[in-house]
C-alpha atoms as a PDB file:
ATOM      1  CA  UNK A   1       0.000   0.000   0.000  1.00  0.00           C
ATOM      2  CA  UNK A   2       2.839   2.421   0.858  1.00  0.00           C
ATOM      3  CA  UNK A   3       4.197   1.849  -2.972  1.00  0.00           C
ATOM      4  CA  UNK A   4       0.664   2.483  -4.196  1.00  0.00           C
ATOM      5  CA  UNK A   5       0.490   5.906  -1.578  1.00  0.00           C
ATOM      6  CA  UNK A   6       3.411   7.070  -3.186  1.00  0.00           C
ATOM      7  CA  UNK A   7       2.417   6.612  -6.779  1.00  0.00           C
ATOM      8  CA  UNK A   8      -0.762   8.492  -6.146  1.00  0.00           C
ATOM      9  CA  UNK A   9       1.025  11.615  -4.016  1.00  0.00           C
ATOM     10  CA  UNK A  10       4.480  11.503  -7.016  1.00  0.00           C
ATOM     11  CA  UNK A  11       1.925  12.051 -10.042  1.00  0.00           C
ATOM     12  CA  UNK A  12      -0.917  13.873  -8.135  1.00  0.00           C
ATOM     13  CA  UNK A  13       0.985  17.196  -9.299  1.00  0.00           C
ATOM     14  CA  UNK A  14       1.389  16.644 -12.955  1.00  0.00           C
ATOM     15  CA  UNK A  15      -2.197  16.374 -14.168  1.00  0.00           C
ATOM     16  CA  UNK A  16      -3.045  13.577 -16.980  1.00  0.00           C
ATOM     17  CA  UNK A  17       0.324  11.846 -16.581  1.00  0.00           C
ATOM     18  CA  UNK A  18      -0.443   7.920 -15.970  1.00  0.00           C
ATOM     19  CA  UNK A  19       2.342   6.608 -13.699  1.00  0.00           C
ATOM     20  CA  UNK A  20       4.125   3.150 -14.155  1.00  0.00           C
ATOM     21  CA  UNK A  21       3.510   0.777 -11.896  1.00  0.00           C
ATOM     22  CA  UNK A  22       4.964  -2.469 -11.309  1.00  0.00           C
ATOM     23  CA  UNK A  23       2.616  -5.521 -10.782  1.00  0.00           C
ATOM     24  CA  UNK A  24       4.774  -7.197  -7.760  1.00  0.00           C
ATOM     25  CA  UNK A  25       3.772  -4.171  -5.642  1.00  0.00           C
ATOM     26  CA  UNK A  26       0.149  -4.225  -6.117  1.00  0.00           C
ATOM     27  CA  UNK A  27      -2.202  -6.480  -4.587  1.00  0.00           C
ATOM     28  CA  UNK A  28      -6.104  -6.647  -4.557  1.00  0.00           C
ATOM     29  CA  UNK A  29      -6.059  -4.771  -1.229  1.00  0.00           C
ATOM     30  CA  UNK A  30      -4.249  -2.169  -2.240  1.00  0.00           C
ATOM     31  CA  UNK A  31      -6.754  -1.330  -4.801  1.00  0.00           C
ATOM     32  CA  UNK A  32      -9.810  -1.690  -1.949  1.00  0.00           C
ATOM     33  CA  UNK A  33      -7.842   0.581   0.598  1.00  0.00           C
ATOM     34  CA  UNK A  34      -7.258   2.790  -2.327  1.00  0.00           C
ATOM     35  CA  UNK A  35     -10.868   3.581  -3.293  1.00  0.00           C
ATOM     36  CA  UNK A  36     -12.636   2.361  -0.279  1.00  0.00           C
ATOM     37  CA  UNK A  37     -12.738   6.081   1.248  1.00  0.00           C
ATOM     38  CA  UNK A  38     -14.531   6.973  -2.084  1.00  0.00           C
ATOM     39  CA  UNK A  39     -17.084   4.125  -2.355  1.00  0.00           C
ATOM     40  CA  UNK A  40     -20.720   3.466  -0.579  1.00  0.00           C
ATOM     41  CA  UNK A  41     -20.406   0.445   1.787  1.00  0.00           C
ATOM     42  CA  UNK A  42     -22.380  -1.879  -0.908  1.00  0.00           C
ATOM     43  CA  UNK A  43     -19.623  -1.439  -3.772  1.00  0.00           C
ATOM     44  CA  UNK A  44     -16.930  -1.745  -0.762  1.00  0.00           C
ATOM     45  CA  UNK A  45     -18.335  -5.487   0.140  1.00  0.00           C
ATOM     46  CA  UNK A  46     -18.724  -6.442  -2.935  1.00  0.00           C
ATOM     47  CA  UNK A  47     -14.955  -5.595  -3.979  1.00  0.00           C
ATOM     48  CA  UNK A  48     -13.823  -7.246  -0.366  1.00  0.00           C
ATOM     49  CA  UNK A  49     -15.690 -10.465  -1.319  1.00  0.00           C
ATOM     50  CA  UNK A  50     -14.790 -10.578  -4.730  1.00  0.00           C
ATOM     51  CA  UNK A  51     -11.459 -10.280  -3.741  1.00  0.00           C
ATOM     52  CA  UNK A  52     -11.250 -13.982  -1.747  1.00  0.00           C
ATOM     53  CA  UNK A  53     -11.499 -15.215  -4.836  1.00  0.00           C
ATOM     54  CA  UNK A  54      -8.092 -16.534  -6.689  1.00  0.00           C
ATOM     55  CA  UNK A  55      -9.444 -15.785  -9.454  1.00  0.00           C
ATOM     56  CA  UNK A  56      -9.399 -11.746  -9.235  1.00  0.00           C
ATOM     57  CA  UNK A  57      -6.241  -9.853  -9.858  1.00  0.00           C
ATOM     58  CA  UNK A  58      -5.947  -5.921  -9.581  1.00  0.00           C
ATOM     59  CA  UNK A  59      -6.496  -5.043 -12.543  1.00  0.00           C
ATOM     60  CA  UNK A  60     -10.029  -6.311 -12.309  1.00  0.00           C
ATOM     61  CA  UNK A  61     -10.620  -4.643  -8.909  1.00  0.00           C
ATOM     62  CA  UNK A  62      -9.452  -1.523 -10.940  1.00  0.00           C
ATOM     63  CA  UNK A  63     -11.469  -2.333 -13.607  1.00  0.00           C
ATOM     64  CA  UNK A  64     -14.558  -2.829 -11.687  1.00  0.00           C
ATOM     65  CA  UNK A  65     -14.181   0.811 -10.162  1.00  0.00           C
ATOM     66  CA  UNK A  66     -13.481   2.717 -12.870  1.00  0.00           C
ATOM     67  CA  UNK A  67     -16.589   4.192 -13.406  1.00  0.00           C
ATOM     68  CA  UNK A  68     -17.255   5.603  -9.614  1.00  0.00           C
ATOM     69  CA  UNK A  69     -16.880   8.661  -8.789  1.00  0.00           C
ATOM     70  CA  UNK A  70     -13.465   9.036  -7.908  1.00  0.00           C
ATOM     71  CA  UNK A  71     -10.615  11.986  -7.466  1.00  0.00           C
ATOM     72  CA  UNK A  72      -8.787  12.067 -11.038  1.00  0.00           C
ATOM     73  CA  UNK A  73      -5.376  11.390  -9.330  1.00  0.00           C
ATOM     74  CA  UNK A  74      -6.724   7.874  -8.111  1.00  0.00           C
ATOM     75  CA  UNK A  75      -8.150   7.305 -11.912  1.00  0.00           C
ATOM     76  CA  UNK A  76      -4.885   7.687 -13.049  1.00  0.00           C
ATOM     77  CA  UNK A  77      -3.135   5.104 -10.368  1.00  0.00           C
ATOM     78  CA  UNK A  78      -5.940   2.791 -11.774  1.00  0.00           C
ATOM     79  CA  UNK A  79      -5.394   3.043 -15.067  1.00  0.00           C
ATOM     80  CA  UNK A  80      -1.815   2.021 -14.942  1.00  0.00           C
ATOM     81  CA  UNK A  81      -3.075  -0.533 -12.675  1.00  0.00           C
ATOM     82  CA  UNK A  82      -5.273  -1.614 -15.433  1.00  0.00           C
ATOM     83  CA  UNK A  83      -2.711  -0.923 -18.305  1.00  0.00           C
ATOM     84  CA  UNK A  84      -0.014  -3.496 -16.453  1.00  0.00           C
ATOM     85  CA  UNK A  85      -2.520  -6.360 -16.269  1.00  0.00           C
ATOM     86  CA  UNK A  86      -1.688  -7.435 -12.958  1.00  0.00           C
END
């Protein structure tokens, strides 16, 4: 999560810059704890629950909450998220 906090704070002053990010630091958690603040407490379970699954990787957490209301800096950490294919 700290590697994900970091990613979000580096490229949270240069607007519409997508940052790299490297799938052995991201985990399905990371992506919760990273948009849970943002998220109603249905959307939350459901991404918790989905998450026990071995079948779900971040990019499908980030995926899933694309489309939610969310500050533009955390769209951007999802994106890359998203374009690594973890």
């Amino acid at each position: 999560m700290f590697i994900i906090f970091i990613v979000i704070l580096s490229y949270s002053v240069v607007p519409n810059r997508i940052p790299v990010v490297s799938c052995e630091d991201v985990t399905w958690n990371d992506v919760v704890l990273l948009v849970q603040p943002h998220l109603d407490d249905t959307l939350n379970a459901a991404l918790v629950m989905q998450g026990q699954s071995s079948e779900y990787h971040p990019s499908a957490a980030a995926i899933q909450v694309m489309d939610e209301p969310l500050p533009e800096n955390i769209k951007r950490t999802l994106k890359a998220i998203i374009k690594a294919d973890c």
